[in-house]
Protein backbone atom coordinates (compact mmCIF):
# COMPACT_ATOMS: atom_id res chain seq x y z
CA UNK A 1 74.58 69.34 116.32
CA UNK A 2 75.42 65.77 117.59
CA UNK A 3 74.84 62.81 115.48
CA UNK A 4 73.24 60.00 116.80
CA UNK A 5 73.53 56.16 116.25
CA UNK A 6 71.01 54.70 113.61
CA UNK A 7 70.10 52.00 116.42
CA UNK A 8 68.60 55.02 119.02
CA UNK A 9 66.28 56.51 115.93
CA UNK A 10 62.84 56.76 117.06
CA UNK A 11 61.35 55.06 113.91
CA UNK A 12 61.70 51.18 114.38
CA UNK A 13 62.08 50.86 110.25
CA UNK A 14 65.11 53.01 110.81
CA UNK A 15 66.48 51.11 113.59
CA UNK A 16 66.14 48.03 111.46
CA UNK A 17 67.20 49.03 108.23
CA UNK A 18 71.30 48.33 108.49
CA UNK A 19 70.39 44.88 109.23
CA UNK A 20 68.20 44.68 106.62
CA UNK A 21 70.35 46.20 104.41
CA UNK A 22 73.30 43.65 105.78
CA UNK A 23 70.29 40.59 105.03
CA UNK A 24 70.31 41.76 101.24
CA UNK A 25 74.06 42.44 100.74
CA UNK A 26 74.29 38.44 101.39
CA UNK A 27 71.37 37.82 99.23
CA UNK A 28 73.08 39.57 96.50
CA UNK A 29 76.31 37.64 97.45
CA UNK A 30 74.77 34.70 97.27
CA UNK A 31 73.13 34.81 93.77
CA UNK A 32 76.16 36.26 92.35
CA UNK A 33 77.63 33.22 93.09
CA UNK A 34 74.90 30.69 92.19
CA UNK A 35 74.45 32.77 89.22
CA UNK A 36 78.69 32.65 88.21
CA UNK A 37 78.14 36.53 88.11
CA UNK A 38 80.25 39.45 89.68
CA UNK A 39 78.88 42.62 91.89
CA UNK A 40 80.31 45.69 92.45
CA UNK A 41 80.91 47.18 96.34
CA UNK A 42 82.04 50.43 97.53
CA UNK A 43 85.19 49.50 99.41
CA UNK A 44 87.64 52.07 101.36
CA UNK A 45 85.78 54.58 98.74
CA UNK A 46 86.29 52.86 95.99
CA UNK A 47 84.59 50.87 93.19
CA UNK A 48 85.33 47.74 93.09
CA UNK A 49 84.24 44.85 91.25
CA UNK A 50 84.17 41.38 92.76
CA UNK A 51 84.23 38.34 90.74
CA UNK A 52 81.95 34.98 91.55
CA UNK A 53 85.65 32.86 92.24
CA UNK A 54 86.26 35.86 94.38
CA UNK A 55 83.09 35.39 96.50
CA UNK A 56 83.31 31.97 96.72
CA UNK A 57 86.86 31.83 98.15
CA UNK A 58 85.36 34.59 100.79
CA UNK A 59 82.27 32.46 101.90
CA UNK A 60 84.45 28.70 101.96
CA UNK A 61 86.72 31.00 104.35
CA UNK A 62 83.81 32.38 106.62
CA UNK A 63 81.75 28.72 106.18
CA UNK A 64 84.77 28.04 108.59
CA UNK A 65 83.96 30.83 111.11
CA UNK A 66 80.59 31.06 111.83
CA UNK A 67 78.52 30.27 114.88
CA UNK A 68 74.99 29.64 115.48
CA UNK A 69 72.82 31.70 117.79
């Protein structure tokens, strides 16, 4: 039995659900830091948790990076 990509599933919520999952990751990222809380990710396997300095060093860094579509 092959496994297929999420993005060729025949249901549409499917196909759209890592990006909406991806949408609310930030969203959590994002009141975590307005909020001067931590989260905790699954990383390599791992729990880790990730302070509010920590995100905030991450998002000055990408502020840097990004480009508009």
């Amino acid at each position: 039995m092959s496994i297929r990509p999420i993005s060729e599933a025949k249901c549409p919520d499917l196909r759209g659900s890592v990006a909406a999952m991806q949408r609310a990751a930030e969203l959590a990222r994002e009141i975590a830091i307005q909020t001067n809380t931590g989260i905790v990710i699954v990383r390599d396997g791992q729990i880790v948790h990730v302070s509010a300095a920590e995100l905030r060093e991450v998002a000055a860094n990408n502020a840097g990076t990004r480009t508009t579509e």
